[in-house]
C-alpha atoms as a PDB file:
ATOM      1  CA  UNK A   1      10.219-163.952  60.976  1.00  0.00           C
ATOM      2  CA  UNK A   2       8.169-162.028  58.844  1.00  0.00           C
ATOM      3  CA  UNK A   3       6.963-165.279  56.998  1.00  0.00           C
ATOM      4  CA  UNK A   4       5.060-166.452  59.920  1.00  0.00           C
ATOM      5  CA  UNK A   5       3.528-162.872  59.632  1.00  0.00           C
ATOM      6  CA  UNK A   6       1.454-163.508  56.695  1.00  0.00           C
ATOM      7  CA  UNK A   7       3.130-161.273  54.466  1.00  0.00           C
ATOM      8  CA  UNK A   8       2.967-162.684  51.149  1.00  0.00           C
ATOM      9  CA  UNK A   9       5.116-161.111  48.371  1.00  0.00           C
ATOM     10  CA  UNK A  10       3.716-158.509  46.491  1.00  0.00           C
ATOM     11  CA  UNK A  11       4.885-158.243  42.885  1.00  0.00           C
ATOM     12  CA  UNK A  12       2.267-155.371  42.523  1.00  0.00           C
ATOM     13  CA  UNK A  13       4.029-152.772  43.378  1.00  0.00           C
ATOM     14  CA  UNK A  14       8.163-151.518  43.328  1.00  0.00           C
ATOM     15  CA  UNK A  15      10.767-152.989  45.464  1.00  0.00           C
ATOM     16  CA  UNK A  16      11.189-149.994  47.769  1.00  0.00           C
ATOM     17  CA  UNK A  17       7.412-150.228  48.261  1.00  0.00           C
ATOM     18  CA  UNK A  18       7.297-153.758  49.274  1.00  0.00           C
ATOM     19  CA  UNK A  19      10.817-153.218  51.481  1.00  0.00           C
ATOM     20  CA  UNK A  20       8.587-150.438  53.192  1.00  0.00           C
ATOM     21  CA  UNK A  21       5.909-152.895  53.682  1.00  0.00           C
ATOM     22  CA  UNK A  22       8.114-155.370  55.226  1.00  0.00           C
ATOM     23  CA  UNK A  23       9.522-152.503  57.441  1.00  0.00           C
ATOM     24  CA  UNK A  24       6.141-151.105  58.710  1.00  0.00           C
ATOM     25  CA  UNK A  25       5.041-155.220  59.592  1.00  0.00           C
ATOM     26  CA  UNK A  26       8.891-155.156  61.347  1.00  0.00           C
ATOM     27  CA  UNK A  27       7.840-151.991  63.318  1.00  0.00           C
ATOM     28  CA  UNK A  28       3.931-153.890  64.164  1.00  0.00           C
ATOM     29  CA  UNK A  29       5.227-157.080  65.292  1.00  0.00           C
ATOM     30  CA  UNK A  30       7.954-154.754  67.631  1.00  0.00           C
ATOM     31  CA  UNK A  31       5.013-152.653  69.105  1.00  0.00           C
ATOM     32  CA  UNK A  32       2.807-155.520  69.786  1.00  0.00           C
ATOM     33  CA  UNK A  33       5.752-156.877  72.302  1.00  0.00           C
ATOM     34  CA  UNK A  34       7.915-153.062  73.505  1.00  0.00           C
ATOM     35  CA  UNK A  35      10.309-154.976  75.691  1.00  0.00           C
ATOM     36  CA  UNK A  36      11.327-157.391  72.385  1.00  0.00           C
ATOM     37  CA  UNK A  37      12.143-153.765  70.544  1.00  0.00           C
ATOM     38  CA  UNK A  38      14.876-152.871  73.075  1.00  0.00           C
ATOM     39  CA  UNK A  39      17.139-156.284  72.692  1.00  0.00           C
ATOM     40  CA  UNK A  40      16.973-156.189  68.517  1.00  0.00           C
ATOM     41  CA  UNK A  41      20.209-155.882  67.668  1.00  0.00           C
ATOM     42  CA  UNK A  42      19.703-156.558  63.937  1.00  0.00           C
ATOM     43  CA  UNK A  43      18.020-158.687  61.005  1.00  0.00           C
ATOM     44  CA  UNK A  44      19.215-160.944  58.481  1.00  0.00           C
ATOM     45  CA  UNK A  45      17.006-160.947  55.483  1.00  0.00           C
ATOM     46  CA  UNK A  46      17.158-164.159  52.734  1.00  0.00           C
ATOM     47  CA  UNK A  47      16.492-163.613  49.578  1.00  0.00           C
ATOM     48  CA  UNK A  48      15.919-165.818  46.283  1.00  0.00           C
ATOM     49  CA  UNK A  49      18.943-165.528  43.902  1.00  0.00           C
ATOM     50  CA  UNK A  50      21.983-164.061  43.708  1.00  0.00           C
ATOM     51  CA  UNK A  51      23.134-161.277  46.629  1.00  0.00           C
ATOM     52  CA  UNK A  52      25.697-158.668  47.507  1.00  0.00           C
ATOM     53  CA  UNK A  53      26.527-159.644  50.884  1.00  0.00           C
ATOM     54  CA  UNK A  54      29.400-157.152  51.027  1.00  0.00           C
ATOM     55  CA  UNK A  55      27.072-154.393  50.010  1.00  0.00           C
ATOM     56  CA  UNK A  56      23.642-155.778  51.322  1.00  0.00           C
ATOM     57  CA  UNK A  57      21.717-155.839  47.539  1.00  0.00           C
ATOM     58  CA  UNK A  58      19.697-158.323  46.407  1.00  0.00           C
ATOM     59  CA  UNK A  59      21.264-158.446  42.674  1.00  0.00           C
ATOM     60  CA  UNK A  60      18.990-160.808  40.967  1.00  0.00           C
ATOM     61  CA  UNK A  61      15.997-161.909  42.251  1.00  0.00           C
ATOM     62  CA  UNK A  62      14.615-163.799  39.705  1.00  0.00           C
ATOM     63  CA  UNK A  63      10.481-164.002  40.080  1.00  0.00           C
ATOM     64  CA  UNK A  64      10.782-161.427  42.927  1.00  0.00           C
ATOM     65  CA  UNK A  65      12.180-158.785  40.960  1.00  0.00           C
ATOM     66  CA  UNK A  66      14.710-158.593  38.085  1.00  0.00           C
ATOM     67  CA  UNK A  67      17.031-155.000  38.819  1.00  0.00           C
ATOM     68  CA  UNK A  68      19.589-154.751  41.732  1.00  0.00           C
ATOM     69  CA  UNK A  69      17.813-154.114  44.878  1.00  0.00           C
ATOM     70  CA  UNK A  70      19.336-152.495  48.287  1.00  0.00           C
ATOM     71  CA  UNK A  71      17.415-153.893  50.303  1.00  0.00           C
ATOM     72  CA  UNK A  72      19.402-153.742  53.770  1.00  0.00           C
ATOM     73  CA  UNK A  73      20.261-150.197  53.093  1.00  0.00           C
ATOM     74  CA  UNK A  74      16.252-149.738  53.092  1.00  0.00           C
ATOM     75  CA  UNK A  75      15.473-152.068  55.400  1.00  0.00           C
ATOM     76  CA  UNK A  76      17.832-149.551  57.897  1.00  0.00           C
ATOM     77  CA  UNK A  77      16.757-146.329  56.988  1.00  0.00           C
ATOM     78  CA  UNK A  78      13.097-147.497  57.950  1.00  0.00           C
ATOM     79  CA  UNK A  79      13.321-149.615  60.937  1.00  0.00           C
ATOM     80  CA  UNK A  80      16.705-148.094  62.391  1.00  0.00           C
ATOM     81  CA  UNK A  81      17.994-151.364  62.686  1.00  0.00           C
ATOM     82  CA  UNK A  82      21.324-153.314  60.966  1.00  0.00           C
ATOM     83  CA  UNK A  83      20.115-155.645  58.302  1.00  0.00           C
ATOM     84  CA  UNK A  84      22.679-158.449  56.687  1.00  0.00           C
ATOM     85  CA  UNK A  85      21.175-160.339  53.274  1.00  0.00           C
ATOM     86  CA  UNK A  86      21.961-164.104  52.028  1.00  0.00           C
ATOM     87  CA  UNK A  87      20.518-166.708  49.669  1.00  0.00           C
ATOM     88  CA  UNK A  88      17.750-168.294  51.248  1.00  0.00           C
ATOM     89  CA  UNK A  89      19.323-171.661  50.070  1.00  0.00           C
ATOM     90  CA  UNK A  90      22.458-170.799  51.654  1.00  0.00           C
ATOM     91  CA  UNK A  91      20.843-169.155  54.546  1.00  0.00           C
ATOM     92  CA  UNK A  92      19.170-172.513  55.294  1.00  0.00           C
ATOM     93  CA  UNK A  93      21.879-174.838  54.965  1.00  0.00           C
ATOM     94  CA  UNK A  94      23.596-172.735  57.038  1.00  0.00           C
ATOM     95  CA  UNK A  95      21.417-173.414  59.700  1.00  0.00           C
ATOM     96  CA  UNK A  96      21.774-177.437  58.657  1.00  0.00           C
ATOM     97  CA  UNK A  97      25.435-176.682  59.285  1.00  0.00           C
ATOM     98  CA  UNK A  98      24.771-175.305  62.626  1.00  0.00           C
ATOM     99  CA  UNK A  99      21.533-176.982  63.880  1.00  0.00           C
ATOM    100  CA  UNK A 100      20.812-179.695  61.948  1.00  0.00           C
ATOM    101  CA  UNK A 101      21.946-182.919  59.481  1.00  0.00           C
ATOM    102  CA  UNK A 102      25.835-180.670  59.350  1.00  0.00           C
ATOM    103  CA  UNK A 103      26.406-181.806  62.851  1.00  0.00           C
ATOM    104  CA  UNK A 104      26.447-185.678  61.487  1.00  0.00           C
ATOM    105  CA  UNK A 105      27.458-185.096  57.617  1.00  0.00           C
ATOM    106  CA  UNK A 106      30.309-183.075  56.329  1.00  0.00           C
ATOM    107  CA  UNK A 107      29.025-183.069  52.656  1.00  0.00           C
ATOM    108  CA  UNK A 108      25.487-182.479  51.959  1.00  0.00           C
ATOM    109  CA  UNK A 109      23.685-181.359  48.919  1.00  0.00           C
ATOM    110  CA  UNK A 110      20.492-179.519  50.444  1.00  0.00           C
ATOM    111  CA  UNK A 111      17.371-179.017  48.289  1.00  0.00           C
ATOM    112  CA  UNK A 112      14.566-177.015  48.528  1.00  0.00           C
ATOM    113  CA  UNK A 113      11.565-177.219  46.560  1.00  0.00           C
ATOM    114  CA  UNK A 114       8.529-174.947  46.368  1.00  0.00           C
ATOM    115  CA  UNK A 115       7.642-172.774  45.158  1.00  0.00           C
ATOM    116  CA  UNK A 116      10.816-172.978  43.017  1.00  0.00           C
ATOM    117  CA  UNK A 117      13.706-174.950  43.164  1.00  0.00           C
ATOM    118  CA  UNK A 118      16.707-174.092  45.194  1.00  0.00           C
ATOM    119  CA  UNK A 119      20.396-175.555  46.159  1.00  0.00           C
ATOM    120  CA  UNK A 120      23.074-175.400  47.582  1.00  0.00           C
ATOM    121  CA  UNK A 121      26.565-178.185  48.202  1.00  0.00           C
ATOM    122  CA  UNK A 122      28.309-177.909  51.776  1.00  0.00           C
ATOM    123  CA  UNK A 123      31.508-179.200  51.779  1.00  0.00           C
ATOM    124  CA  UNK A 124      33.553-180.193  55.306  1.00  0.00           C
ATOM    125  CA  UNK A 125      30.693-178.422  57.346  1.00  0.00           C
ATOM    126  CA  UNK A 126      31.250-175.350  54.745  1.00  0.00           C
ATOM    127  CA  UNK A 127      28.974-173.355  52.244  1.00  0.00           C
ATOM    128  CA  UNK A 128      30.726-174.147  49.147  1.00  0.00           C
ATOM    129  CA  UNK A 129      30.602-171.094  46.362  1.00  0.00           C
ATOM    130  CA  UNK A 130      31.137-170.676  42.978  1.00  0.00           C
ATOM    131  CA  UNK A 131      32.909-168.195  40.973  1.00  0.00           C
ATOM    132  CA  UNK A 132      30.038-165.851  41.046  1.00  0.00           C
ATOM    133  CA  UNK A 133      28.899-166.571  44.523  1.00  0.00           C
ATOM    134  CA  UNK A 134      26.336-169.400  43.794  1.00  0.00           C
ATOM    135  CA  UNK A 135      26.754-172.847  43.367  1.00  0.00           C
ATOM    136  CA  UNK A 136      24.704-176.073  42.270  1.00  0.00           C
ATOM    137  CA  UNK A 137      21.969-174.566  40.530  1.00  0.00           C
ATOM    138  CA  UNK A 138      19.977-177.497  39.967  1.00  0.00           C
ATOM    139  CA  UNK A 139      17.132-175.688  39.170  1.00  0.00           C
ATOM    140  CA  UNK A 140      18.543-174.088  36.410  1.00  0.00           C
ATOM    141  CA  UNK A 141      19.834-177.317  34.989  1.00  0.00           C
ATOM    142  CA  UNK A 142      18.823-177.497  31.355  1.00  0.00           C
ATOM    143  CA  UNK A 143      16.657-180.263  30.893  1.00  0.00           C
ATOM    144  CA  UNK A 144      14.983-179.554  27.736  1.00  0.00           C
ATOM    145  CA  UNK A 145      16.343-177.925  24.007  1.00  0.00           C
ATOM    146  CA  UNK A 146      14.735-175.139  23.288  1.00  0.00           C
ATOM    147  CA  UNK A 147      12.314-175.285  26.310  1.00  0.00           C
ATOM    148  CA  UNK A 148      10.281-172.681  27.191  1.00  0.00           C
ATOM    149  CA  UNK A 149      11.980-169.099  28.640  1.00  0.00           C
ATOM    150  CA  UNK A 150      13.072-169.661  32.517  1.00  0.00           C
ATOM    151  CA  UNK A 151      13.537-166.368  34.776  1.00  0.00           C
ATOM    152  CA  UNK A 152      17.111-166.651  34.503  1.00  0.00           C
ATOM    153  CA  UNK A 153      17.285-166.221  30.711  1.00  0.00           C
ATOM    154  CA  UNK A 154      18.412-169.777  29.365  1.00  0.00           C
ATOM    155  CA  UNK A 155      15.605-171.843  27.788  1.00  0.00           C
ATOM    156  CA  UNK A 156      14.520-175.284  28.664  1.00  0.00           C
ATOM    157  CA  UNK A 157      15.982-175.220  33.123  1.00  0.00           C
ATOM    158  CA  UNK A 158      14.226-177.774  35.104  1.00  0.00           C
ATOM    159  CA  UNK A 159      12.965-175.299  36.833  1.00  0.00           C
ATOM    160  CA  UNK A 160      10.328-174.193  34.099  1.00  0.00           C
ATOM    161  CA  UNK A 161       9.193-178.050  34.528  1.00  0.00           C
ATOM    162  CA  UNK A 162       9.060-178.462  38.255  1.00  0.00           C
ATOM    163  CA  UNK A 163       8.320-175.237  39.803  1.00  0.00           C
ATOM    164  CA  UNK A 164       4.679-174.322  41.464  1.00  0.00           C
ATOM    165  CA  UNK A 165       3.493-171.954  38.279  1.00  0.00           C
ATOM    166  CA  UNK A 166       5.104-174.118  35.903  1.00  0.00           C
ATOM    167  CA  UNK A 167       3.248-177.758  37.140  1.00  0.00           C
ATOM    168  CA  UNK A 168      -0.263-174.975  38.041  1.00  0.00           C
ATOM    169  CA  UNK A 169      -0.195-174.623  34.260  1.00  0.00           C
ATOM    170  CA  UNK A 170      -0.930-178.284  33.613  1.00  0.00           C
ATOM    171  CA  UNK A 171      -3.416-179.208  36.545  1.00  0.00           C
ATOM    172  CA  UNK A 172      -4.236-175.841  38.647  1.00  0.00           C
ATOM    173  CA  UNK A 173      -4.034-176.393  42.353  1.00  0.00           C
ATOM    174  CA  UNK A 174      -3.116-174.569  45.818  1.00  0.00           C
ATOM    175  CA  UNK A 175       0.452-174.647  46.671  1.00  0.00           C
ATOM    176  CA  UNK A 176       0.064-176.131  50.228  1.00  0.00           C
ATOM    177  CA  UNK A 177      -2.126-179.061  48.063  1.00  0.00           C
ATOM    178  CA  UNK A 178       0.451-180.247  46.007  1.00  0.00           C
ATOM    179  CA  UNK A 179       0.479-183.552  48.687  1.00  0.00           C
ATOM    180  CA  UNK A 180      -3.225-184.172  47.267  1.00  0.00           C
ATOM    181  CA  UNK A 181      -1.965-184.305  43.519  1.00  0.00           C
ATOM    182  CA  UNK A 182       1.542-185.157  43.175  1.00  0.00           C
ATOM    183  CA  UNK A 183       0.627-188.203  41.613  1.00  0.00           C
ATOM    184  CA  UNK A 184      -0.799-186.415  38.961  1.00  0.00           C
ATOM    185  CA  UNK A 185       3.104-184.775  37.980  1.00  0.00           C
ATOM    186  CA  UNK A 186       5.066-188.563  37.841  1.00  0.00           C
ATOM    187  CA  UNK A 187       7.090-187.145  34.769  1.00  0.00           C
ATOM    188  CA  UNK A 188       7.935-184.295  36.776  1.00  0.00           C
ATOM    189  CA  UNK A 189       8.907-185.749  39.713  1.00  0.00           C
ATOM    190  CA  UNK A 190      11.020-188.618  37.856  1.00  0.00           C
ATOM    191  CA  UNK A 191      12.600-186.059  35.702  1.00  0.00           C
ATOM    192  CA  UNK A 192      13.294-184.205  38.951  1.00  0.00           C
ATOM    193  CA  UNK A 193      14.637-187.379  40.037  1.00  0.00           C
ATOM    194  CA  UNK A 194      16.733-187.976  36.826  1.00  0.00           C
ATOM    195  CA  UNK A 195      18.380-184.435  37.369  1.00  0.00           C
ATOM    196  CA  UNK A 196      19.200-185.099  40.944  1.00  0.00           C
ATOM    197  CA  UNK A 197      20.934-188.503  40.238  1.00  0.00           C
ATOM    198  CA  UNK A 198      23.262-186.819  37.410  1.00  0.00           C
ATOM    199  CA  UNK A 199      23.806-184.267  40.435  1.00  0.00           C
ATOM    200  CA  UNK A 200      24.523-186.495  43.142  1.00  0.00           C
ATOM    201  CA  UNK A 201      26.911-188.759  40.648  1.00  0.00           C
ATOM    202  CA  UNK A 202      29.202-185.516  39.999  1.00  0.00           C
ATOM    203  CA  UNK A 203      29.370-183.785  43.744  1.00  0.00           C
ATOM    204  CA  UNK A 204      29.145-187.828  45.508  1.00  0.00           C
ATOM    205  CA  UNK A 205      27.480-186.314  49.055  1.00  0.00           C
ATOM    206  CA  UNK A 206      27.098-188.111  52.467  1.00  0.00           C
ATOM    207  CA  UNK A 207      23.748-186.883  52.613  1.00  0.00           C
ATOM    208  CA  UNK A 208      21.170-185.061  50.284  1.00  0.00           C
ATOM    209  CA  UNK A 209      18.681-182.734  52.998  1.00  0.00           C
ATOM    210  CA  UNK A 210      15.501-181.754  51.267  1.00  0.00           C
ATOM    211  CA  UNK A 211      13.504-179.007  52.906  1.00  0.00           C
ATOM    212  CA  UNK A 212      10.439-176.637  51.296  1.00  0.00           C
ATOM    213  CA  UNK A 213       6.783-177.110  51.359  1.00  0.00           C
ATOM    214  CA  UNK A 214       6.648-179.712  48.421  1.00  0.00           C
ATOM    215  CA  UNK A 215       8.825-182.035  50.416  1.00  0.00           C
ATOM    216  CA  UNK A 216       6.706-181.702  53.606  1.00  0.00           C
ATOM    217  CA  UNK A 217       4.371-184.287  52.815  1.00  0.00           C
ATOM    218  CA  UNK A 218       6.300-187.923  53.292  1.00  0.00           C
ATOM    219  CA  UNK A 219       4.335-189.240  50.336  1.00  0.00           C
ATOM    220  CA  UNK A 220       6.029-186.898  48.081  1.00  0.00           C
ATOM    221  CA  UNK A 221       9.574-187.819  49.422  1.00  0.00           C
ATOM    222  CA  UNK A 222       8.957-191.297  49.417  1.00  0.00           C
ATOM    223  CA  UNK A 223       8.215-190.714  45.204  1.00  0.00           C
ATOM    224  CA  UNK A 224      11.098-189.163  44.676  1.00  0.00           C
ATOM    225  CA  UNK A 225      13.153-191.189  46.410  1.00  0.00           C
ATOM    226  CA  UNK A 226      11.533-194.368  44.859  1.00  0.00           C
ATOM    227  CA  UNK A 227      12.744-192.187  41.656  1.00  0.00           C
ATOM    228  CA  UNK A 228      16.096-192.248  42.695  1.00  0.00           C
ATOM    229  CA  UNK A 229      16.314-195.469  43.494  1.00  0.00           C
ATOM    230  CA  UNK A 230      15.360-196.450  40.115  1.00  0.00           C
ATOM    231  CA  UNK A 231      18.108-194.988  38.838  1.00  0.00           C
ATOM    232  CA  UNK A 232      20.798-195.597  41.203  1.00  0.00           C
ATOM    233  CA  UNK A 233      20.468-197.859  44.110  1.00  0.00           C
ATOM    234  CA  UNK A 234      22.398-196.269  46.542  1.00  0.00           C
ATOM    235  CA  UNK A 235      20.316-193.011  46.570  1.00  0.00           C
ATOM    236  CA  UNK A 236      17.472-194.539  49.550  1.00  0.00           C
ATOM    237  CA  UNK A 237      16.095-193.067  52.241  1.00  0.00           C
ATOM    238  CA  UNK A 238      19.306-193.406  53.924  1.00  0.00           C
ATOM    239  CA  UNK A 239      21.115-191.392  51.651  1.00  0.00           C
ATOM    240  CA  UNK A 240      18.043-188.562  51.030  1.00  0.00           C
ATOM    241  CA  UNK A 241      16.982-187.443  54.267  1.00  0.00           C
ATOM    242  CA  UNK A 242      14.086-185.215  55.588  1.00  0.00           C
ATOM    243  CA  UNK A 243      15.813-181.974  57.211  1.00  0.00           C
ATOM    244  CA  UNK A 244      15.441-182.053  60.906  1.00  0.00           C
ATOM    245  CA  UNK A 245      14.640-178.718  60.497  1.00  0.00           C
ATOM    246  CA  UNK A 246      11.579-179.050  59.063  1.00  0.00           C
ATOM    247  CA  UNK A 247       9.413-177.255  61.413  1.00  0.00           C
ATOM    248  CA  UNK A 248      11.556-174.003  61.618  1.00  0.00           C
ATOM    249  CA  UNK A 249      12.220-173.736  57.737  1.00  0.00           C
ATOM    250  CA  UNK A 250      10.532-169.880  57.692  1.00  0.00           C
ATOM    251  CA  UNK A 251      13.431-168.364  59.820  1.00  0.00           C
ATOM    252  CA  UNK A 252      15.488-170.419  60.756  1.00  0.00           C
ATOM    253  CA  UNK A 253      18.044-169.856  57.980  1.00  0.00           C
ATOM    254  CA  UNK A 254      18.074-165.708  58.726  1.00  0.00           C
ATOM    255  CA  UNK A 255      18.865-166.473  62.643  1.00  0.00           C
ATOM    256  CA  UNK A 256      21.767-169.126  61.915  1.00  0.00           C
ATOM    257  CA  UNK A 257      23.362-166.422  59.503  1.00  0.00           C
ATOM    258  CA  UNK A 258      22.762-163.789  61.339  1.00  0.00           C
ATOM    259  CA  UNK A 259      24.522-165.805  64.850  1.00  0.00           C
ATOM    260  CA  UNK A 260      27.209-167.126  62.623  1.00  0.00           C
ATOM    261  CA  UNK A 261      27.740-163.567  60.651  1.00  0.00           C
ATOM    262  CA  UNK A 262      27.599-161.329  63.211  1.00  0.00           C
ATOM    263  CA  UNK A 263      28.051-162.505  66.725  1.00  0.00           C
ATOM    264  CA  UNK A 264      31.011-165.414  65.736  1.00  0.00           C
END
């Protein structure tokens, strides 16, 4: 739950530093309530990009940092604790699995979006992975020739159209304002909307969950959706849904791991 702790990454400073930052807030929160120290059993932590889970090392975090991180293994030696690590996309759908739109749908495609873009396909109530441990990389989708240089290496991914400091770059604004402006980023949204179509046509879900901060706001769903529908009628509001999750996004994805994981 760090997340509802105000700690904001910081790219300032190394990896271990910012683990140890993370750690010392871990140890604050667990002062300010002694009794909640003695029944912590453990800690999940989700990550952007790919992960180790075998290992516990965040591999490649893409904007967070770019070298192979262990980031349980530090997480432990400072707090004492047992730390797991997943995707946060996967960590999250897990919890749809568990908690949410998974207990109605068997096949979902769930999106995230802000400050990036993030997904991941579940397939008969099951995180469906790749060959390399990740799957439906929308984000990463190459949507342009010769675009501009995305985090992951390629040139041209929707994500260096769509995401928070690509769409600041044309019309600067806060991240929780994007509701305020969205109109001003049609082309982005209806290319976002062109990408998810293609998507949806290729992996045919029951149900596509979108989650993140950009999607909070109803008027932003409701674009993209009327995006959708322009290009395919069947993708409405009754085949893109809200997650029922909505209000538990910042941890809820670590806990439903970490109960599946470790105590099932």
């Amino acid at each position: 739950m760090i997340s509802r702790a105000n700690l904001e990454t910081n790219n300032e400073v190394s990896p271990e530093e910012f683990v140890g930052e993370v750690a010392s807030r871990i140890d604050e929160m667990l002062d300010e309530n002694p009794e909640a120290r003695k029944k912590v059993i453990g800690g999940c932590v989700a990550i952007s990009g790919e992960v180790d889970r075998e290992k516990g090392v965040s591999l490649r975090a893409y904007s967070i940092w770019r070298h192979e991180v262990p980031v349980c293994s530090l997480l432990e030696e400072k707090t004492g604790f047992k730390f797991i690590i997943e995707n946060n996309i996967d960590a999250f759908a897990m919890a749809e699995i568990v908690y949410g739109t998974g207990m109605k749908s068997e096949n979902i495609l769930v999106l995230k979006w802000g400050p990036g873009v993030g997904c991941t396909i579940i397939i008969d109530n099951k995180l469906y992975e790749g060959r390399h441990g990740r799957s439906a990389e929308i984000g990463h989708f190459i949507v342009e020739k010769d675009g501009e240089l995305c985090s992951c290496g390629r040139r041209g991914c929707l994500e260096t159209k769509i995401s928070y400091k690509a769409m600041k770059r044309k019309k600067p604004f806060k991240f929780n304002e994007f509701a305020d402006v969205y109109m001003d980023f049609s082309e982005e949204i209806d290319l976002f909307a062109r990408t998810l179509v293609n998507s949806m046509s290729i992996l045919a879900p029951n149900r596509v969950v979108l989650a993140g901060r950009f999607f909070a706001d109803k008027r932003v769903r409701d674009e993209l959706i009327k995006c959708c529908e322009y290009y395919d009628k069947k993708y409405d509001t009754k085949r893109i849904l809200h997650t029922p999750l909505f209000d538990k996004e910042d941890y809820i994805g670590p806990v439903a791991t970490y109960i599946e994981r470790e105590l099932f």
